[in-house]
C-alpha atoms as a PDB file:
ATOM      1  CA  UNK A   1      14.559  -1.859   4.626  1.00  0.00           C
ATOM      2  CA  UNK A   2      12.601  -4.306   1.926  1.00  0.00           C
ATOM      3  CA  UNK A   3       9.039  -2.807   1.265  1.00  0.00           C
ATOM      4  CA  UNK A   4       6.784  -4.315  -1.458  1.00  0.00           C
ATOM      5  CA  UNK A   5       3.748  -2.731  -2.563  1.00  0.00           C
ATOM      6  CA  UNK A   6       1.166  -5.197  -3.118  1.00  0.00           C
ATOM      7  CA  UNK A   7      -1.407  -3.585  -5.172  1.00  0.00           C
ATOM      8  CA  UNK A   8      -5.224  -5.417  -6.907  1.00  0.00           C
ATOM      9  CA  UNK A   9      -5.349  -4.346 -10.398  1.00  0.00           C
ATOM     10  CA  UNK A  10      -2.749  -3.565 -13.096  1.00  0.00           C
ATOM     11  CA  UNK A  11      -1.776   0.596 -13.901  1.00  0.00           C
ATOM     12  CA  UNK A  12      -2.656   1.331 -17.135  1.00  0.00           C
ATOM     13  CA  UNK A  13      -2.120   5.192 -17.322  1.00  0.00           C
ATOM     14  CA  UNK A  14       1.297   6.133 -18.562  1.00  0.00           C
ATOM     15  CA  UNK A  15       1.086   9.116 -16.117  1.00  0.00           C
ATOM     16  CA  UNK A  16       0.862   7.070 -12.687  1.00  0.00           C
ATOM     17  CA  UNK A  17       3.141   4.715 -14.561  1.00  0.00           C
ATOM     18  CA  UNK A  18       5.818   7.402 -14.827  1.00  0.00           C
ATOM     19  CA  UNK A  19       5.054   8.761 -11.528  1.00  0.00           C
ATOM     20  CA  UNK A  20       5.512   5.849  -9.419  1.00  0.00           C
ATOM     21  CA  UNK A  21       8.700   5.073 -11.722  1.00  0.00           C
ATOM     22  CA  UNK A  22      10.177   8.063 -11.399  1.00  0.00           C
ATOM     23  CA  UNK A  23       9.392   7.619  -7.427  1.00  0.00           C
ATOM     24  CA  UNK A  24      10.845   4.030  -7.134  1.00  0.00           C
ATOM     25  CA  UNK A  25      14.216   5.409  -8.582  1.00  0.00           C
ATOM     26  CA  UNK A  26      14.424   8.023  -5.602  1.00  0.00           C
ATOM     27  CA  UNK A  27      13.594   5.078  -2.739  1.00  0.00           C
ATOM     28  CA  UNK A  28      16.195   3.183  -4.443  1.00  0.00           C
ATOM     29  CA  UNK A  29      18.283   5.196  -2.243  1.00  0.00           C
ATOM     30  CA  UNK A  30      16.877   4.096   0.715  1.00  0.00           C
ATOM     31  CA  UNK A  31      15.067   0.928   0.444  1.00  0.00           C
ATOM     32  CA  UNK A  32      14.683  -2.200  -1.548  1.00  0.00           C
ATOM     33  CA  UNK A  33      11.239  -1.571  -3.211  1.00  0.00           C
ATOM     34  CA  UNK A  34       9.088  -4.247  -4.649  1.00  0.00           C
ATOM     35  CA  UNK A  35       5.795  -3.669  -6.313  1.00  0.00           C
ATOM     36  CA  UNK A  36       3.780  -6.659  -6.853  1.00  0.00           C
ATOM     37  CA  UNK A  37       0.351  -6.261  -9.064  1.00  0.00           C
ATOM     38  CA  UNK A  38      -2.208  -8.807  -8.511  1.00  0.00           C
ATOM     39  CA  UNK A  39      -5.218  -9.610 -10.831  1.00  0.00           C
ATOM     40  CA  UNK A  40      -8.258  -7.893 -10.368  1.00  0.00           C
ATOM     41  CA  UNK A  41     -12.166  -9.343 -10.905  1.00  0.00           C
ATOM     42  CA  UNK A  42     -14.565  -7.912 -12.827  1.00  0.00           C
ATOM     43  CA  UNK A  43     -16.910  -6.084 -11.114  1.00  0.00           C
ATOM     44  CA  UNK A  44     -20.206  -5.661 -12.507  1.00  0.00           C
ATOM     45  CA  UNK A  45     -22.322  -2.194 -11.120  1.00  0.00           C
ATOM     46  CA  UNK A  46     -25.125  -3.052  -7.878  1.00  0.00           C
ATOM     47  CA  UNK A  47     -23.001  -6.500  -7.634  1.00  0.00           C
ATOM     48  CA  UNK A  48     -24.758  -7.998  -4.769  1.00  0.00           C
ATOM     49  CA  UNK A  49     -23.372  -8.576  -1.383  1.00  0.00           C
ATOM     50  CA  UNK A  50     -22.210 -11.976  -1.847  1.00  0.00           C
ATOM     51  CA  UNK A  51     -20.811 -11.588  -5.407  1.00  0.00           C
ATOM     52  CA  UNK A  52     -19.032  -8.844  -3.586  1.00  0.00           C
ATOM     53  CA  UNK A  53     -17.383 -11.284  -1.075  1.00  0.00           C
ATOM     54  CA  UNK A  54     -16.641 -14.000  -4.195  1.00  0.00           C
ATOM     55  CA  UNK A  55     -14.712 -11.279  -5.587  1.00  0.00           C
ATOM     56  CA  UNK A  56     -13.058  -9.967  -2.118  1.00  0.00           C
ATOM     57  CA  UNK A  57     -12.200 -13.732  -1.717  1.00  0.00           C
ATOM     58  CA  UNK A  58     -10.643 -14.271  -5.035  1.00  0.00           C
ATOM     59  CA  UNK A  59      -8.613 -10.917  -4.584  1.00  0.00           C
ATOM     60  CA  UNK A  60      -7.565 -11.669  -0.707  1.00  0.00           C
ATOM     61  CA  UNK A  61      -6.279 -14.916  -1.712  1.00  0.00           C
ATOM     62  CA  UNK A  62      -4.056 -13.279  -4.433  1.00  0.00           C
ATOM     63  CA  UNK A  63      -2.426 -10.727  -2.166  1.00  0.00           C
ATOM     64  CA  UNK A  64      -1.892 -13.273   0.718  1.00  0.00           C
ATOM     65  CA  UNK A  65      -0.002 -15.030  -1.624  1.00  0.00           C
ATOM     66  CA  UNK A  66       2.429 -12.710  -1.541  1.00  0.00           C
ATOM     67  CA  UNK A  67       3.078 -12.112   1.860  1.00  0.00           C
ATOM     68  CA  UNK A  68       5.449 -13.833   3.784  1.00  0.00           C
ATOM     69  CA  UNK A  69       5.055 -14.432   7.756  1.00  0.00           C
ATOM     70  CA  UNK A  70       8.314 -12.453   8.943  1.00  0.00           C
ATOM     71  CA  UNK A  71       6.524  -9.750   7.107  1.00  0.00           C
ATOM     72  CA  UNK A  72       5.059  -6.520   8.766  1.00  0.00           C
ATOM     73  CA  UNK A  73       1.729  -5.628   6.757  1.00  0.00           C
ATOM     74  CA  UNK A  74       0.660  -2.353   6.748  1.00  0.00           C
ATOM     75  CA  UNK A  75      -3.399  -2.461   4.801  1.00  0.00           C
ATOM     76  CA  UNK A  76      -4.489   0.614   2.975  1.00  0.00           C
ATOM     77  CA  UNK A  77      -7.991   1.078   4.674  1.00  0.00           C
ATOM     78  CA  UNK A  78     -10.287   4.171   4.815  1.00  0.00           C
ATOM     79  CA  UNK A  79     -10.839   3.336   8.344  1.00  0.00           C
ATOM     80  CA  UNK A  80      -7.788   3.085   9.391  1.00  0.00           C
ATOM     81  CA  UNK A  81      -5.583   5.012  11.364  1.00  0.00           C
ATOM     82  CA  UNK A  82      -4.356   8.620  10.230  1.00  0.00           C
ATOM     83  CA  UNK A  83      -1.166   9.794  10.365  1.00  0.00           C
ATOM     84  CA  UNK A  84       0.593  12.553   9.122  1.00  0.00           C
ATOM     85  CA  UNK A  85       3.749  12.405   7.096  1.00  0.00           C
ATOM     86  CA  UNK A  86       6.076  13.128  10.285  1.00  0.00           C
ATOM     87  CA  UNK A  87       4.460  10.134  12.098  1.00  0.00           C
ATOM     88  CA  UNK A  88       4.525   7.598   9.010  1.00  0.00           C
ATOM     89  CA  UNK A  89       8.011   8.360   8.820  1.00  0.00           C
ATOM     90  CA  UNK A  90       8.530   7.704  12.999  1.00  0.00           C
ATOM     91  CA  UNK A  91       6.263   4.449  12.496  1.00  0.00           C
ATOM     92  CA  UNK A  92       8.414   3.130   9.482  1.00  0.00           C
ATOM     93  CA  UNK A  93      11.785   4.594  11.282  1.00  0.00           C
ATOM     94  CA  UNK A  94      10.496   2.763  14.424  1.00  0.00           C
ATOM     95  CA  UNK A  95       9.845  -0.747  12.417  1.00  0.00           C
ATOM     96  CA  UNK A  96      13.549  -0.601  11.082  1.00  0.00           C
ATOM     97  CA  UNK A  97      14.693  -0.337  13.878  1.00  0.00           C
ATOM     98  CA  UNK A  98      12.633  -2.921  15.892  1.00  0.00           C
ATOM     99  CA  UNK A  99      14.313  -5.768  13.558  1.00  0.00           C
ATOM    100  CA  UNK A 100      10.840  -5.744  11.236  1.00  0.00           C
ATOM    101  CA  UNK A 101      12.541  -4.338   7.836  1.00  0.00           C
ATOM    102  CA  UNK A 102      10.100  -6.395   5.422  1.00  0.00           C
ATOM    103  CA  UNK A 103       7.546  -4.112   5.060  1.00  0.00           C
ATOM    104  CA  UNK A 104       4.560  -4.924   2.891  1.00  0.00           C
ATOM    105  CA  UNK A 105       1.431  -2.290   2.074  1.00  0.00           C
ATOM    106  CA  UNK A 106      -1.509  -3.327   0.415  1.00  0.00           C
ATOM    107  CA  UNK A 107      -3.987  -1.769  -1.923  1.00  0.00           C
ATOM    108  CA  UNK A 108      -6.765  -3.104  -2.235  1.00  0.00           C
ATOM    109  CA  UNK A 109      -9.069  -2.533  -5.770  1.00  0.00           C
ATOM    110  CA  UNK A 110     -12.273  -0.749  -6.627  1.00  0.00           C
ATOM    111  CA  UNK A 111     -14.427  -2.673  -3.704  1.00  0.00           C
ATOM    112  CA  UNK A 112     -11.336  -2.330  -1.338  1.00  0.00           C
ATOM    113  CA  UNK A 113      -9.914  -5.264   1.036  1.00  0.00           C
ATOM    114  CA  UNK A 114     -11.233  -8.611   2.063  1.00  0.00           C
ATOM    115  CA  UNK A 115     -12.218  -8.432   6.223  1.00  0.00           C
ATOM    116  CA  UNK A 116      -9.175 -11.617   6.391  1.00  0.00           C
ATOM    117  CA  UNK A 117      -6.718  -8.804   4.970  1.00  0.00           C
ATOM    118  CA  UNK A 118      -7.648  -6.423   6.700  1.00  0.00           C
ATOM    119  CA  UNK A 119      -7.600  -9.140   9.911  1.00  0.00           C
ATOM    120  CA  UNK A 120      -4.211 -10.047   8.986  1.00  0.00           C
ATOM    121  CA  UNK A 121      -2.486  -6.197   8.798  1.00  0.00           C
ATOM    122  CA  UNK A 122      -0.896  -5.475  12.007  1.00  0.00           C
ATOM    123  CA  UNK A 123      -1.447  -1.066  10.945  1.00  0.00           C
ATOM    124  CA  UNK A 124      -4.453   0.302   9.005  1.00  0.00           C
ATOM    125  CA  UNK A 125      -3.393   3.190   7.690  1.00  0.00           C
ATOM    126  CA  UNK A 126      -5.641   5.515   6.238  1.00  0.00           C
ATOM    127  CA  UNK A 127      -4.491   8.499   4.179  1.00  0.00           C
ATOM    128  CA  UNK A 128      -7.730   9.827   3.971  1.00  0.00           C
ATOM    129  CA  UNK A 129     -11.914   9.952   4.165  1.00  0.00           C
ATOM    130  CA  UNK A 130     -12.123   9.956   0.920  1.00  0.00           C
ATOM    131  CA  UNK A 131     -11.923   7.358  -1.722  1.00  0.00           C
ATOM    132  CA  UNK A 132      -9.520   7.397  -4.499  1.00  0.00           C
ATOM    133  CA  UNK A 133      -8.944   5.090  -7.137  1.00  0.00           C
ATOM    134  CA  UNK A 134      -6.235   2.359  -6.413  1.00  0.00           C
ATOM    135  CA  UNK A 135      -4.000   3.508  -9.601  1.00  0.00           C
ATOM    136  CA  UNK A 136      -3.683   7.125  -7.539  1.00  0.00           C
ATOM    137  CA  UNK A 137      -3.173   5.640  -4.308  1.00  0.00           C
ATOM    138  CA  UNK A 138       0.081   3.598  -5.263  1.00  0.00           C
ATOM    139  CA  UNK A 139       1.263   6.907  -6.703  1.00  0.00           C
ATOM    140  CA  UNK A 140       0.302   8.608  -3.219  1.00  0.00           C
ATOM    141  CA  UNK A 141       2.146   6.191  -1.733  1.00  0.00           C
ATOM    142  CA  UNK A 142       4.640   5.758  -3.199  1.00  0.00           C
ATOM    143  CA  UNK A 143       5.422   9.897  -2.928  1.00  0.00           C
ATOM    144  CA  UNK A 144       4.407   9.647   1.124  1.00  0.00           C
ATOM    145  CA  UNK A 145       7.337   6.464   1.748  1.00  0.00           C
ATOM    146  CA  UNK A 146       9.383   8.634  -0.066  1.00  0.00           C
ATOM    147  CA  UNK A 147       8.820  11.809   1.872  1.00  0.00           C
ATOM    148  CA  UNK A 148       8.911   9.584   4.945  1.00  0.00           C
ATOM    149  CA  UNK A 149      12.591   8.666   4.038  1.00  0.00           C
ATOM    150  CA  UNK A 150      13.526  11.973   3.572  1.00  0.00           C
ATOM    151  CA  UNK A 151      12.590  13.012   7.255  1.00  0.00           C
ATOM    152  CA  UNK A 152      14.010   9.989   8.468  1.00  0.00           C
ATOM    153  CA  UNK A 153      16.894  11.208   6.987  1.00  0.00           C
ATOM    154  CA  UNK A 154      17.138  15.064   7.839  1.00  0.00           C
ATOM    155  CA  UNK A 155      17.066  15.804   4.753  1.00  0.00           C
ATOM    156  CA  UNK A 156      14.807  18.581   3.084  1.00  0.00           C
ATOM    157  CA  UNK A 157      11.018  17.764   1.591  1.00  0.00           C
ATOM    158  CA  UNK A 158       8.052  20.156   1.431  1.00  0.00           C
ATOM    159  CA  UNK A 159       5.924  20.687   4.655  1.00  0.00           C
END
């Protein structure tokens, strides 16, 4: 399976750094993983609504970018749908095995996804109510594919 990670914003923290290093050496096991960073804007506090969608466009049009049609795009949405980590790992088990193994998730940044993104994913997955900060979330991620793997697998991981 080829999944790519395309993320808003750069990681600047050495500890998420580490983290999602030390997590993209485990999936090299079982995947080909690709994280892809795209440039994030500026975003001034109170920003109105339609400097809000300037930025959302400028973002959207980075990520799409980087997504190829034969691609299956899961978006990383707080509305989306929840799942725990035996059903991500049926859902991804399910797309290998459906002939979709190009697997792209995106991340959106502080002001989260452009509607066309979201539009365009055919899963929103949400991991959670809350918010967190996009720098956590690819390490989250990262850890939850990897779990996901494991079960697919039979192989042990921390319930």
């Amino acid at each position: 399976m080829n999944i790519k990670i395309i993320s808003v914003g750069k990681i600047k923290e050495k500890y998420f750094q580490d983290a999602i290093k030390e997590y993209s050496k485990r999936l090299s096991k079982y995947c080909n993983l690709k994280i892809i960073e795209v440039a994030d804007e500026k975003t001034k506090e109170n920003a109105s609504d339609k400097e809000t969608d300037i930025i959302l466009s400028k973002e959207k049009d980075r990520l799409i970018n980087n997504i190829k049609d034969n691609e299956y795009v899961i978006a990383l949405d707080i509305k989306g749908k929840k799942l725990d980590s035996v059903e991500f790992s049926e859902e991804l088990n399910k797309l290998a095995i459906s002939g979709k193994p190009n697997v792209d998730f995106i991340i959106g940044g502080s002001m989260g996804l452009h509607k066309e993104v979201l539009d365009m994913a055919n899963l929103r997955l949400s991991f959670s109510d809350m918010t967190f900060p996009h720098q956590l979330m690819r390490v989250v991620l990262s850890e939850q594919i990897y779990r996901a793997f494991r079960i697919i697998n039979n192989e042990p991981y921390h319930k």
